[in-house]
C-alpha atoms as a PDB file:
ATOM      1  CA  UNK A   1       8.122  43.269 -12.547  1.00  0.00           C
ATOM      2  CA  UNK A   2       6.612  43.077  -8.989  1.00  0.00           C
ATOM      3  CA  UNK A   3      10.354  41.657  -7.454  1.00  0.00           C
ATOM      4  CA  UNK A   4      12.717  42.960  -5.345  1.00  0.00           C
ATOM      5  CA  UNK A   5      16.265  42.454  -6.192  1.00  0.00           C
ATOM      6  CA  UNK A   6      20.172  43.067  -4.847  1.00  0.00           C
ATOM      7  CA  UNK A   7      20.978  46.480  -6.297  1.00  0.00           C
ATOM      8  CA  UNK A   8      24.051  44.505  -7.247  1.00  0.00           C
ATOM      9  CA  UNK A   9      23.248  41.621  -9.978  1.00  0.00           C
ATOM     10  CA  UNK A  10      25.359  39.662 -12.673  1.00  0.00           C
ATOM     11  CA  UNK A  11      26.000  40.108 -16.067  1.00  0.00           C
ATOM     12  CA  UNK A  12      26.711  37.350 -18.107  1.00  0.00           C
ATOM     13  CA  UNK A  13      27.411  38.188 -21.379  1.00  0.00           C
ATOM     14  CA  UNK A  14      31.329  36.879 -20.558  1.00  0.00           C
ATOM     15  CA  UNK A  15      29.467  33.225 -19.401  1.00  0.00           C
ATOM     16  CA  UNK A  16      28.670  33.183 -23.079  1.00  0.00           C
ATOM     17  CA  UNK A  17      31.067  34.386 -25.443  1.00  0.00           C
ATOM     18  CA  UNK A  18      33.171  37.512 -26.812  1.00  0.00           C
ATOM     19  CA  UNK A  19      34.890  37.737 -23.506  1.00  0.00           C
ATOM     20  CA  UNK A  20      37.786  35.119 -24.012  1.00  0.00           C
ATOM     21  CA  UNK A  21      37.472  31.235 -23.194  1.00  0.00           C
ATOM     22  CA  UNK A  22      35.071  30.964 -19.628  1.00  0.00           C
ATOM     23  CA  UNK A  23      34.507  27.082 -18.925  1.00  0.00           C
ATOM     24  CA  UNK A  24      31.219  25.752 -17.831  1.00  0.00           C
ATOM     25  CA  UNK A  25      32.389  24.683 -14.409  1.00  0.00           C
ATOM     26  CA  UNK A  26      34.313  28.263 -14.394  1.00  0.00           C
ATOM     27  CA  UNK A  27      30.820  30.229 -15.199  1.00  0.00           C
ATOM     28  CA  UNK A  28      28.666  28.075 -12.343  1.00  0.00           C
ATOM     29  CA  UNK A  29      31.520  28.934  -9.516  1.00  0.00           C
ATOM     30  CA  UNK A  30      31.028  32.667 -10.713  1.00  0.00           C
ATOM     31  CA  UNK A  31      27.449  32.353 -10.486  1.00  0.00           C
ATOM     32  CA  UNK A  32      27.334  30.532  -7.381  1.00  0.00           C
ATOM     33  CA  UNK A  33      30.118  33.266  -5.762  1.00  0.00           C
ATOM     34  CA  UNK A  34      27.913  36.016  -6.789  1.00  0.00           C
ATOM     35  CA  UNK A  35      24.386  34.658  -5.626  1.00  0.00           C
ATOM     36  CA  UNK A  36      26.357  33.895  -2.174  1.00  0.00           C
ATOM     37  CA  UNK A  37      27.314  37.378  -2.158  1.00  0.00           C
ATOM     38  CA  UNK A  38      23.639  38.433  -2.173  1.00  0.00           C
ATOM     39  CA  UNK A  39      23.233  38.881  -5.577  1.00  0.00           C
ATOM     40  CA  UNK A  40      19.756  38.312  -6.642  1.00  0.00           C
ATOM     41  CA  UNK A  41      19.130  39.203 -10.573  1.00  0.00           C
ATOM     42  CA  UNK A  42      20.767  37.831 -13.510  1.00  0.00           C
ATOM     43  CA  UNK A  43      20.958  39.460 -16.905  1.00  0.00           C
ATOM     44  CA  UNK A  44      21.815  37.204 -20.106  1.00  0.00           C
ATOM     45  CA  UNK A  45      20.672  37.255 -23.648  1.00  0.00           C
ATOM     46  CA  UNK A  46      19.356  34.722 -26.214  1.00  0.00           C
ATOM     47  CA  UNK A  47      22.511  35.537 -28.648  1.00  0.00           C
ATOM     48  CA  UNK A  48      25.367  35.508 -25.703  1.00  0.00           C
ATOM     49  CA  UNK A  49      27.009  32.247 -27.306  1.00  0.00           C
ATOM     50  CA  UNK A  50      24.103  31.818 -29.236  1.00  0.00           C
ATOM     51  CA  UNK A  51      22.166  30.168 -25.988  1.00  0.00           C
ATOM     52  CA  UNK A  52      25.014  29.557 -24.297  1.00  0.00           C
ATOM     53  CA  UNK A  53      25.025  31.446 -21.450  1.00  0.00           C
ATOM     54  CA  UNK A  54      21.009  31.118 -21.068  1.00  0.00           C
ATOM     55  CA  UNK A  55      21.608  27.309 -20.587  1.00  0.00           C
ATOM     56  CA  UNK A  56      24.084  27.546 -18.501  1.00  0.00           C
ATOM     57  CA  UNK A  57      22.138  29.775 -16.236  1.00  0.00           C
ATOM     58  CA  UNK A  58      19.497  27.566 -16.797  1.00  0.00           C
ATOM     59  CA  UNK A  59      21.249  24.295 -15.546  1.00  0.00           C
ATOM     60  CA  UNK A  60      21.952  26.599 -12.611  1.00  0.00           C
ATOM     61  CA  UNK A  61      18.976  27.983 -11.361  1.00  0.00           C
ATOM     62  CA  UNK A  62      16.828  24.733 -11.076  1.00  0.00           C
ATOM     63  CA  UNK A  63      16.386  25.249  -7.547  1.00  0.00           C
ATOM     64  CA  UNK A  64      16.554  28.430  -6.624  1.00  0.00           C
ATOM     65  CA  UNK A  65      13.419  29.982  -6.934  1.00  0.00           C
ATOM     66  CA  UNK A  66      14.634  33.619  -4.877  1.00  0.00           C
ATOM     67  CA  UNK A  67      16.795  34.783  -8.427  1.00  0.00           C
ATOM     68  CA  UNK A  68      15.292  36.875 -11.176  1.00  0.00           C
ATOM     69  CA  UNK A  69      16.554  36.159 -14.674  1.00  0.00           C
ATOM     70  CA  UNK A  70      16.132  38.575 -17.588  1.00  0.00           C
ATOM     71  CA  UNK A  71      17.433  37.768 -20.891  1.00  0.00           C
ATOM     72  CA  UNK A  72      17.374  39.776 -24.022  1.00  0.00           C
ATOM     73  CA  UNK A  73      15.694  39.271 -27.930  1.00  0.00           C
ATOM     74  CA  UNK A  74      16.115  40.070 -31.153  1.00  0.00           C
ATOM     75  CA  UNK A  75      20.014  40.247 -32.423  1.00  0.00           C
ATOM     76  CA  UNK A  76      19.993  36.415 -33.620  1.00  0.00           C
ATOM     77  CA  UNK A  77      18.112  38.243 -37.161  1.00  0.00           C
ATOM     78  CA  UNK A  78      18.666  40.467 -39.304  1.00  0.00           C
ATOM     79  CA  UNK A  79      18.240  44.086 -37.396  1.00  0.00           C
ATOM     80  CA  UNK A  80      15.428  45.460 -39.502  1.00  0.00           C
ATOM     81  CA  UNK A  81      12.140  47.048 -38.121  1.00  0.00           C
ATOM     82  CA  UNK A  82      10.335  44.453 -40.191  1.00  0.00           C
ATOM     83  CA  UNK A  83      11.226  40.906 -37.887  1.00  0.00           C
ATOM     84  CA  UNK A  84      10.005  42.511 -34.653  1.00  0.00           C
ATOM     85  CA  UNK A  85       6.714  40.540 -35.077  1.00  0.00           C
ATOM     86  CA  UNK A  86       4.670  38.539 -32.632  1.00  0.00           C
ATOM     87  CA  UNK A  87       5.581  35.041 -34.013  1.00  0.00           C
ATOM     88  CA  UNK A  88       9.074  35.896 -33.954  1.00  0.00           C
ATOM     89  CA  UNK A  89       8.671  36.960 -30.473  1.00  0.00           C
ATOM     90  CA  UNK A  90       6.913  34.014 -29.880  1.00  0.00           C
ATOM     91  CA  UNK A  91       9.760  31.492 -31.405  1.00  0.00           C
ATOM     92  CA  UNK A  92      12.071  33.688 -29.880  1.00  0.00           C
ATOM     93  CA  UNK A  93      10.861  33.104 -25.815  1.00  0.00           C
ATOM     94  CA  UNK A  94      10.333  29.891 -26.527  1.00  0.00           C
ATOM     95  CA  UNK A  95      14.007  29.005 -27.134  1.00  0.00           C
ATOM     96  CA  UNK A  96      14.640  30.936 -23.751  1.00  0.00           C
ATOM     97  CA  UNK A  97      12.308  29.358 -22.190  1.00  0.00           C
ATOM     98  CA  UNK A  98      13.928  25.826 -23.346  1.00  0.00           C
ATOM     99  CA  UNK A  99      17.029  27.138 -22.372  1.00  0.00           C
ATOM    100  CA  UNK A 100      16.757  28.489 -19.164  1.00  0.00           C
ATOM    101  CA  UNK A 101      14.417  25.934 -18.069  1.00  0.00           C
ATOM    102  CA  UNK A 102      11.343  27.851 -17.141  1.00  0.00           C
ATOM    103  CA  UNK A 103       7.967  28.226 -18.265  1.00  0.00           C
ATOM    104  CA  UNK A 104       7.407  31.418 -17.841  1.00  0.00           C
ATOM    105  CA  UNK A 105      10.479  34.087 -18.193  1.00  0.00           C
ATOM    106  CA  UNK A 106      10.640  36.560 -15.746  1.00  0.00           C
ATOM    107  CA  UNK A 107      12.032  39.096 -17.696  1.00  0.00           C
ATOM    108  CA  UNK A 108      12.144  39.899 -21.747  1.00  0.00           C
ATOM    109  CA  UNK A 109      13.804  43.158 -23.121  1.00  0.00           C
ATOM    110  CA  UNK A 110      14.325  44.006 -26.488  1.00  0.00           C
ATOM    111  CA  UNK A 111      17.998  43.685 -27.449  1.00  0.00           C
ATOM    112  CA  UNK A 112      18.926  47.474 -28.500  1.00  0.00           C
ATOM    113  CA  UNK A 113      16.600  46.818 -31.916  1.00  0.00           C
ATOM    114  CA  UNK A 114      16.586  49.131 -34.217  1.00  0.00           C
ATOM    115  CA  UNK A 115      15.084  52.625 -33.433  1.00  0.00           C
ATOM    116  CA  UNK A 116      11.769  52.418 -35.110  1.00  0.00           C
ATOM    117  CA  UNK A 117      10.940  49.570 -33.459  1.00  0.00           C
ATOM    118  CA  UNK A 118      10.422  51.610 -30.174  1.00  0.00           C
ATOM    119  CA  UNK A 119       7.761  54.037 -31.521  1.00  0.00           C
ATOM    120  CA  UNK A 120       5.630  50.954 -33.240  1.00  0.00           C
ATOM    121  CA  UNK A 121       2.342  50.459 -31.616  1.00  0.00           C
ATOM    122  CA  UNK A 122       2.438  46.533 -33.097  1.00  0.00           C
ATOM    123  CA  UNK A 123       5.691  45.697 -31.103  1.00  0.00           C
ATOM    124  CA  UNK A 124       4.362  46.627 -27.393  1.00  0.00           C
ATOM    125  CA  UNK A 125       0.887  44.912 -28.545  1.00  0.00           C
ATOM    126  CA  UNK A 126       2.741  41.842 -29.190  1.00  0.00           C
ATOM    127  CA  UNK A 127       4.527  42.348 -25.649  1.00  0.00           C
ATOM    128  CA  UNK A 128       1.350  42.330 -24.146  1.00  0.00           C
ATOM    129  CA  UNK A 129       0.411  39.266 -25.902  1.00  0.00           C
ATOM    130  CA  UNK A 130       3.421  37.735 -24.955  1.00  0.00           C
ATOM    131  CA  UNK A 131       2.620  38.678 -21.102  1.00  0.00           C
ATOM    132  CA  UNK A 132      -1.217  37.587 -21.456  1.00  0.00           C
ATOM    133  CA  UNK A 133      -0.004  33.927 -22.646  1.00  0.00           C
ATOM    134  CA  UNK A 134       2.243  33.563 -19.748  1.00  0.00           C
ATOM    135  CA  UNK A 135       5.629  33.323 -21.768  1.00  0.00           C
ATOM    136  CA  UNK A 136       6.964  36.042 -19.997  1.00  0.00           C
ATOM    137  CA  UNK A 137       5.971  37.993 -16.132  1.00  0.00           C
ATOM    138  CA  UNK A 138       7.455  41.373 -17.851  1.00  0.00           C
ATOM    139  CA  UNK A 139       9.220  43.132 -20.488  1.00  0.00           C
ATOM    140  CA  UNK A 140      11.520  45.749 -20.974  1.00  0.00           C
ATOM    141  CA  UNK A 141      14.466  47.377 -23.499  1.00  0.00           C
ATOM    142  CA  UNK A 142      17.723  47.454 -23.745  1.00  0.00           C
ATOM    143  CA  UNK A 143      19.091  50.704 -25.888  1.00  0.00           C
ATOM    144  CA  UNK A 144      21.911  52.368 -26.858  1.00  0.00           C
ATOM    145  CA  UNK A 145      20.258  56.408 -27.331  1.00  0.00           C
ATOM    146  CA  UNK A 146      18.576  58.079 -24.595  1.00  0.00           C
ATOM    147  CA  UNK A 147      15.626  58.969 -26.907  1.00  0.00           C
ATOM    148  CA  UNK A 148      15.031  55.293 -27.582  1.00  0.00           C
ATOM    149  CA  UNK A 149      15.038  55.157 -23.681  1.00  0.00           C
ATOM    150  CA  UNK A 150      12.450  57.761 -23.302  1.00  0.00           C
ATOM    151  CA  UNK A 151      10.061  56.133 -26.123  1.00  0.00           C
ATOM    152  CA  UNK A 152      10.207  53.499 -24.282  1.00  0.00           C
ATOM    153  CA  UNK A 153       9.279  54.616 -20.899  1.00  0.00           C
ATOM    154  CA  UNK A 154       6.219  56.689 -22.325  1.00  0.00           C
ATOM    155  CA  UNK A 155       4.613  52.913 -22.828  1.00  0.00           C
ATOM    156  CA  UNK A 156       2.675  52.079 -19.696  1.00  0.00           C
ATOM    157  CA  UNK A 157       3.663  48.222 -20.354  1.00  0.00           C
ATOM    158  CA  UNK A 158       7.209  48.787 -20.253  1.00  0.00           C
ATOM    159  CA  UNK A 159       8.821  47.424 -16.830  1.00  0.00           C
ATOM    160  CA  UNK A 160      12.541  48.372 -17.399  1.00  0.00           C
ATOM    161  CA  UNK A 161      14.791  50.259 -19.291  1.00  0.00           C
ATOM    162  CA  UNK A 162      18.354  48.811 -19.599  1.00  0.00           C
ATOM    163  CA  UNK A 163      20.883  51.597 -20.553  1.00  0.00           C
ATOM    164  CA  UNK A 164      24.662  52.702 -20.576  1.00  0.00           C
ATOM    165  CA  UNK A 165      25.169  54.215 -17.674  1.00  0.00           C
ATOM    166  CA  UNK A 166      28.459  54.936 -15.966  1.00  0.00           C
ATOM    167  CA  UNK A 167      31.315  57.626 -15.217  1.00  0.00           C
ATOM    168  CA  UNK A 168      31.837  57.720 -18.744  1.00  0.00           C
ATOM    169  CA  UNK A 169      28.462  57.694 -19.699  1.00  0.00           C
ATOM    170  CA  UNK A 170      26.727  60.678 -18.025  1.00  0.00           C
ATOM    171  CA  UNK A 171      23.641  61.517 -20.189  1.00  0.00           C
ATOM    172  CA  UNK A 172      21.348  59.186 -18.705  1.00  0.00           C
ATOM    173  CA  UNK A 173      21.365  61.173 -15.664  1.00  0.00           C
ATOM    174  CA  UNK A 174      19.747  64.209 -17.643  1.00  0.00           C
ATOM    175  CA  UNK A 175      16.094  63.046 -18.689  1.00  0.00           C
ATOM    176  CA  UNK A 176      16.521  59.045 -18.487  1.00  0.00           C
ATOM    177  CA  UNK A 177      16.653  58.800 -15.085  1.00  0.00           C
ATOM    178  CA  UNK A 178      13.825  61.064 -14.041  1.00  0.00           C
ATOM    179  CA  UNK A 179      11.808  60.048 -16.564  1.00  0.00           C
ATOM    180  CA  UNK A 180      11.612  56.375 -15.440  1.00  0.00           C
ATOM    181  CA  UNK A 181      11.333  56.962 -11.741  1.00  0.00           C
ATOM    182  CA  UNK A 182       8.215  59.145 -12.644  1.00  0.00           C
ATOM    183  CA  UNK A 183       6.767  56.528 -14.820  1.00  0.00           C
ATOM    184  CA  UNK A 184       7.985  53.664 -12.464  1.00  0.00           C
ATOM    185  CA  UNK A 185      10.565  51.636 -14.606  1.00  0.00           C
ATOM    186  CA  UNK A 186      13.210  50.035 -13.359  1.00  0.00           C
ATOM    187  CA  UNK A 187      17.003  51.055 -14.552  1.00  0.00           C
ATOM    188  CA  UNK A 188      19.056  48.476 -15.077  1.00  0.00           C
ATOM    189  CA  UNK A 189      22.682  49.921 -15.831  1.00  0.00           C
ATOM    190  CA  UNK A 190      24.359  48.255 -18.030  1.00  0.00           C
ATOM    191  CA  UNK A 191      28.306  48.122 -19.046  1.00  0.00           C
ATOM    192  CA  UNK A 192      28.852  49.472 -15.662  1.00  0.00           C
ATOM    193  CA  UNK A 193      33.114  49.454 -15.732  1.00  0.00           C
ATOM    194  CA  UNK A 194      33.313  50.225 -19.572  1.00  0.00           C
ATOM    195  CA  UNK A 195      33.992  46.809 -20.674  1.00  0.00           C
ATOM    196  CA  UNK A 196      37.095  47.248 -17.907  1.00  0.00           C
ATOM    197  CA  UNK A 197      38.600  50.436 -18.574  1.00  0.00           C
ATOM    198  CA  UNK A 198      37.099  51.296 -14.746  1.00  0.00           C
ATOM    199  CA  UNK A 199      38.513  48.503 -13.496  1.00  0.00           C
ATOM    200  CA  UNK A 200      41.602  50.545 -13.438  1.00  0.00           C
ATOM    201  CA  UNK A 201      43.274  47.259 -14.455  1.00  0.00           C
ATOM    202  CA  UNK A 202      44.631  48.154 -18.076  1.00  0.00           C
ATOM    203  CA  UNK A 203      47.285  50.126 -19.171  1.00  0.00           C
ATOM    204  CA  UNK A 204      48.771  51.319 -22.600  1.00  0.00           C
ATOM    205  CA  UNK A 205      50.283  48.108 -22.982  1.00  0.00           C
ATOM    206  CA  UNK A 206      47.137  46.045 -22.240  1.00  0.00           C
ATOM    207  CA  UNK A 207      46.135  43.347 -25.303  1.00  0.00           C
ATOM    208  CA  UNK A 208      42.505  41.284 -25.620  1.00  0.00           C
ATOM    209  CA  UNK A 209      42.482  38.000 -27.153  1.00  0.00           C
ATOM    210  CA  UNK A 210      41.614  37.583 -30.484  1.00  0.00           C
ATOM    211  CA  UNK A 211      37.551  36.414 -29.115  1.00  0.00           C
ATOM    212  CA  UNK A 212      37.641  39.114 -26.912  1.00  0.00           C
ATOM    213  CA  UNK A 213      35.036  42.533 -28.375  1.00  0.00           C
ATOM    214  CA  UNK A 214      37.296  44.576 -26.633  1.00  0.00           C
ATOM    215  CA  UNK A 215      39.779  43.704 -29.683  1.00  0.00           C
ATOM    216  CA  UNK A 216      37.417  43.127 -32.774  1.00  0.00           C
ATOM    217  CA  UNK A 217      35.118  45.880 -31.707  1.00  0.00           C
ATOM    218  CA  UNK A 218      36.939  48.318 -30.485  1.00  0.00           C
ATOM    219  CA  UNK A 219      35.294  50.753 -33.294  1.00  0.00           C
ATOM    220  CA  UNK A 220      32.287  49.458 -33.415  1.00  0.00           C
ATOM    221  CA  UNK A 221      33.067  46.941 -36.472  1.00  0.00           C
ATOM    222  CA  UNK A 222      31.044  44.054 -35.060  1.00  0.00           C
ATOM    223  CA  UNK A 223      28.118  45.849 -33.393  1.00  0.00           C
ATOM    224  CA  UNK A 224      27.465  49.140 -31.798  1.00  0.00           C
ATOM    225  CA  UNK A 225      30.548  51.339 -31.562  1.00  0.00           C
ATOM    226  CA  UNK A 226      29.358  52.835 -28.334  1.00  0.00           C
ATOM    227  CA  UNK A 227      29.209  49.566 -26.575  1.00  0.00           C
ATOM    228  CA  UNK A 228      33.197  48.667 -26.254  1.00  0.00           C
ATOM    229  CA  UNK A 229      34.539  50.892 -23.581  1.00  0.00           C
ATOM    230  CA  UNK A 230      31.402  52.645 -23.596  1.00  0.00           C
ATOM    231  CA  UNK A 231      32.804  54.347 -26.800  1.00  0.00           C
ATOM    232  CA  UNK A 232      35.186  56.026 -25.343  1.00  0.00           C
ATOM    233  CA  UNK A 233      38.941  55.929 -26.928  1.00  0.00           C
ATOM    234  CA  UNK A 234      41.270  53.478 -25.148  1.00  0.00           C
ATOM    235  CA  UNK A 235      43.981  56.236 -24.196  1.00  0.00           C
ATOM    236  CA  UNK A 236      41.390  58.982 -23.693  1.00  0.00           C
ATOM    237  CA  UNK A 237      39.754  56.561 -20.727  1.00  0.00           C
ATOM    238  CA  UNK A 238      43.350  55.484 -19.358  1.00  0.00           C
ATOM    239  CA  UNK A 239      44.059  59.526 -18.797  1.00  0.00           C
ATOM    240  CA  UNK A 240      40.587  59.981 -17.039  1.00  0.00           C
ATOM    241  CA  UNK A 241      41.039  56.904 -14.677  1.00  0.00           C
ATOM    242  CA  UNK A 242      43.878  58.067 -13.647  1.00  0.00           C
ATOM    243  CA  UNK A 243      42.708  61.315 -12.559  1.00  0.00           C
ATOM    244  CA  UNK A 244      39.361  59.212 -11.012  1.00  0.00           C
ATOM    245  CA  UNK A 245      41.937  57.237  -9.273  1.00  0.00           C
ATOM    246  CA  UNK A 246      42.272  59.507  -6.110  1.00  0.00           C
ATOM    247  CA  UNK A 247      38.786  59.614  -6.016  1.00  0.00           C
ATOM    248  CA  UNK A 248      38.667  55.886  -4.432  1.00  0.00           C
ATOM    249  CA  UNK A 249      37.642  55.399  -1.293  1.00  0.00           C
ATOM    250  CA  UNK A 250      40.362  53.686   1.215  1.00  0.00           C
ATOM    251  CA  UNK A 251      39.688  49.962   1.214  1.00  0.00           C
ATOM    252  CA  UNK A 252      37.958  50.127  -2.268  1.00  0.00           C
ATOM    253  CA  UNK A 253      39.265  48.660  -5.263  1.00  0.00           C
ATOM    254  CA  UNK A 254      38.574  51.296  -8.971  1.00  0.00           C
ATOM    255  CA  UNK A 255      35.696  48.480 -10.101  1.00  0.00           C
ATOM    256  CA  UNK A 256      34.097  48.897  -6.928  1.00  0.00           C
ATOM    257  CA  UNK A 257      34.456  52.876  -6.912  1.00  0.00           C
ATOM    258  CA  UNK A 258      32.838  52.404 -10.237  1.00  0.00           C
ATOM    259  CA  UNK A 259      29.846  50.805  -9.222  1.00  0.00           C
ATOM    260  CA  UNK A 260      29.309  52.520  -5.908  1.00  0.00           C
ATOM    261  CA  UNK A 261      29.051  56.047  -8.157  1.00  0.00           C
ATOM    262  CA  UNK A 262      26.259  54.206  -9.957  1.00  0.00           C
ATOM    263  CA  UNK A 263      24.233  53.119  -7.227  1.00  0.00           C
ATOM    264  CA  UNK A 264      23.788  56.381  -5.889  1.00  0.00           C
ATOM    265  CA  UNK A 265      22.215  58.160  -8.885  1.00  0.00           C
ATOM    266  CA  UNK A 266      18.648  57.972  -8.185  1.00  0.00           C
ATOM    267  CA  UNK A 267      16.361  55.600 -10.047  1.00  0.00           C
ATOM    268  CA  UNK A 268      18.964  53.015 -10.837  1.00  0.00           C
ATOM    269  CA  UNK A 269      17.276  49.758  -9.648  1.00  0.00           C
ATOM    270  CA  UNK A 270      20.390  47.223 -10.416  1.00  0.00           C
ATOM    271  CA  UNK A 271      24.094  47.930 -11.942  1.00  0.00           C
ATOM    272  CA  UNK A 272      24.841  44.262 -13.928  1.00  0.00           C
ATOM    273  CA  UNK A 273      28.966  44.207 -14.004  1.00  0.00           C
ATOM    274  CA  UNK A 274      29.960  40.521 -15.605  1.00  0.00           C
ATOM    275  CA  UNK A 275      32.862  38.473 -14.056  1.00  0.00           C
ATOM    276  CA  UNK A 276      34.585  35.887 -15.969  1.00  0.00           C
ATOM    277  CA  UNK A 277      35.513  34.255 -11.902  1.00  0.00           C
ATOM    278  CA  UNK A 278      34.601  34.056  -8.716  1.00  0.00           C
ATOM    279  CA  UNK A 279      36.423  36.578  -7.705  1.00  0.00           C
ATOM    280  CA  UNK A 280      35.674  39.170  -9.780  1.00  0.00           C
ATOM    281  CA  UNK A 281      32.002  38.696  -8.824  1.00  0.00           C
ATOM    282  CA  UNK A 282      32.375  38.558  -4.750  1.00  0.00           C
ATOM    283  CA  UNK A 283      34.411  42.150  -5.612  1.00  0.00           C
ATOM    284  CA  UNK A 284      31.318  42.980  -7.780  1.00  0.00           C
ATOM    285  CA  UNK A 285      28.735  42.513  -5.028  1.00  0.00           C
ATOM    286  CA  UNK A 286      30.732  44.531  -2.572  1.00  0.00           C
ATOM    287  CA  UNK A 287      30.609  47.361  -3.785  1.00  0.00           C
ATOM    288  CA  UNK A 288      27.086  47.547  -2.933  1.00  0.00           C
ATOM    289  CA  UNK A 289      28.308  47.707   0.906  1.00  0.00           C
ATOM    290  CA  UNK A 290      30.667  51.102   0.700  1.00  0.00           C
ATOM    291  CA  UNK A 291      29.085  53.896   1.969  1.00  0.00           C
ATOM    292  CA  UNK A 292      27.526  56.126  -0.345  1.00  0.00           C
ATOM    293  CA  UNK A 293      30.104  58.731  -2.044  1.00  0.00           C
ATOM    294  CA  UNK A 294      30.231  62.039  -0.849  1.00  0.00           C
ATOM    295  CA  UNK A 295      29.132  65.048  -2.992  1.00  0.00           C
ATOM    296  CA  UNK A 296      32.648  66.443  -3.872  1.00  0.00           C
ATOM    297  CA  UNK A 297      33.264  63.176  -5.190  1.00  0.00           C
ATOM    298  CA  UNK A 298      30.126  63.008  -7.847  1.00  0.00           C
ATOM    299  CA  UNK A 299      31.461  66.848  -8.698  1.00  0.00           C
ATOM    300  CA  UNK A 300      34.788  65.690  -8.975  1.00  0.00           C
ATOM    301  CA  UNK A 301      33.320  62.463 -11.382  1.00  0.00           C
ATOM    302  CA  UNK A 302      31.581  65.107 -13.390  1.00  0.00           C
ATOM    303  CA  UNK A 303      34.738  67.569 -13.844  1.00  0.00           C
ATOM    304  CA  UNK A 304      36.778  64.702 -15.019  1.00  0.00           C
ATOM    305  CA  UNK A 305      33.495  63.711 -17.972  1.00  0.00           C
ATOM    306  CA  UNK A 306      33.178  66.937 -18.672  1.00  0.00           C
ATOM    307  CA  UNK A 307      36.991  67.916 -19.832  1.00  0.00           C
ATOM    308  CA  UNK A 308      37.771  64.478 -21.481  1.00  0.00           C
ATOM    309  CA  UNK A 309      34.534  62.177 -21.975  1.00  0.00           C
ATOM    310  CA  UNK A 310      32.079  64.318 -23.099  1.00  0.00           C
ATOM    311  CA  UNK A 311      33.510  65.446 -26.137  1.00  0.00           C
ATOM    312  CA  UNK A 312      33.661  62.025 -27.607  1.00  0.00           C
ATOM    313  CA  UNK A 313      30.020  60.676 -26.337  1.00  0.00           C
ATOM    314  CA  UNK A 314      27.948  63.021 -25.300  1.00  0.00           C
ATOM    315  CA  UNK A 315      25.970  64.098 -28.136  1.00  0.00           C
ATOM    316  CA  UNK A 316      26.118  60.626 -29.592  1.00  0.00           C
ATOM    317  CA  UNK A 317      24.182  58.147 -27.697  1.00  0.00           C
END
């Protein structure tokens, strides 16, 4: 993309939907907490509230030039191989564009399309189409299997790969990750606390609201089955944060723990944790000041995926 940003951004799928009820005024205090705290890049999608969240992003970025926005395409359709076409990308960016205000978007990734769609020839030609007419600076994926990661990387247009990637979700860290910082593309990690679970907030006796993916999805009934707690079972994650739990750092909340273990695996550009408040998203952006972890620590990270996480994800995603 040519930008520098915070190694700390924003998520804001929960400023759209499927995250519980998050007002307008509610989503531009989070914004505005986070971009105080140094954040610098914004991640949103065309299909987070249907446009929702793009607008209100939009409405908030009128004058202030120093963020980078990406948003995502392609899950307002059907998912078939077949409607990843250059006029659909075209009508596509141009509702961003109307939405977030901006003529050109600096940012575009396929939304986790369906896996053909990263080995067709026609689809990066109509990226580069879409760059050449000034629609959008750059473009990138998002994707939910590491080999969809690593078609995507062996394009020489693709800017930035946006992935699972946290203590739950090692596999990344085996070809992903080396593969883009050899190629140059970004990593942007994405579902960085498993929807919550390392948050360390929940317990067996945690309940979502009935709006909330983390109820409806929680198999993978609405979309992707590996995206709600990283597709990890709810009790199987409870037991494994609470063996990660000694692990913090003094002074550190579990979220922040979270996100600090991310940032130190090499080749991650940004880690994109949502907040639903202000709060949440001032926590978010500190992380990035802890001191990197120490070595046991990553060992002791791996132990814990290897006896009770990798069983259930590894060879899936």
């Amino acid at each position: 993309m040519g930008r520098t940003v915070g190694v700390i951004g924003l998520g804001a799928w929960q400023l759209g939907a499927d995250w519980g009820e998050v007002s307008e005024a509610d989503a531009h205090a989070t914004l505005q907490a986070a971009v105080d705290s140094g954040v610098t890049f914004i991640d949103t999608a065309d299909v987070y509230g249907d446009g929702r969240s793009e607008q209100i992003i939009g409405s908030f970025i009128k004058d202030k030039p120093q963020l980078t926005v990406a948003t995502k395409m392609g899950r307002r359709v059907a998912q078939e191989p077949g409607n990843y076409t250059l006029d659909n990308f075209r009508a596509w960016t141009d509702r961003s564009r109307a939405n977030l205000g901006v003529d050109t978007l600096d940012l575009v990734q396929l939304h986790c399309p369906p896996t053909p769609v990263f080995s067709t020839d026609a689809v990066y030609d109509a990226l580069d189409t879409l760059v050449e007419e000034k629609r959008i600076k750059a473009y990138g994926v998002s994707v939910e299997k590491v080999d969809e990661a690593l078609a995507a990387i062996a394009r020489p247009g693709t800017a930035s790969v946006q992935i699972i990637l946290n203590a739950f979700r090692l596999k990344p860290l085996e070809r992903v990750l080396p593969a883009a910082a050899e190629a140059g593309v970004g990593i942007i990690a994405r579902v960085p606390l498993a929807s919550g679970l390392l948050s360390g907030k929940y317990d067996s006796h945690t309940t979502f609201a009935e709006n909330d993916h983390r109820n409806y999805n929680r198999h993978g009934e609405a979309f992707d089955v590996g995206e709600t707690f990283s597709g990890v079972d709810f009790a199987t994650g409870l037991e494994a944060v609470s063996r990660l739990r000694p692990l913090v750092p003094a002074g550190a909340t579990m979220a922040q723990f979270a996100l600090r273990w991310i940032i130190d695996q090499p080749a991650v550009t940004v880690v994109i944790p949502g907040a639903r408040n202000p709060a949440q998203a001032r926590a978010n952006a500190a992380a990035g000041d802890l001191a990197p972890l120490p070595p046991e620590t990553h060992e002791a990270v791996t132990a814990v995926y290897d006896e009770l996480i990798r069983p259930q994800v590894h060879d899936r995603w």
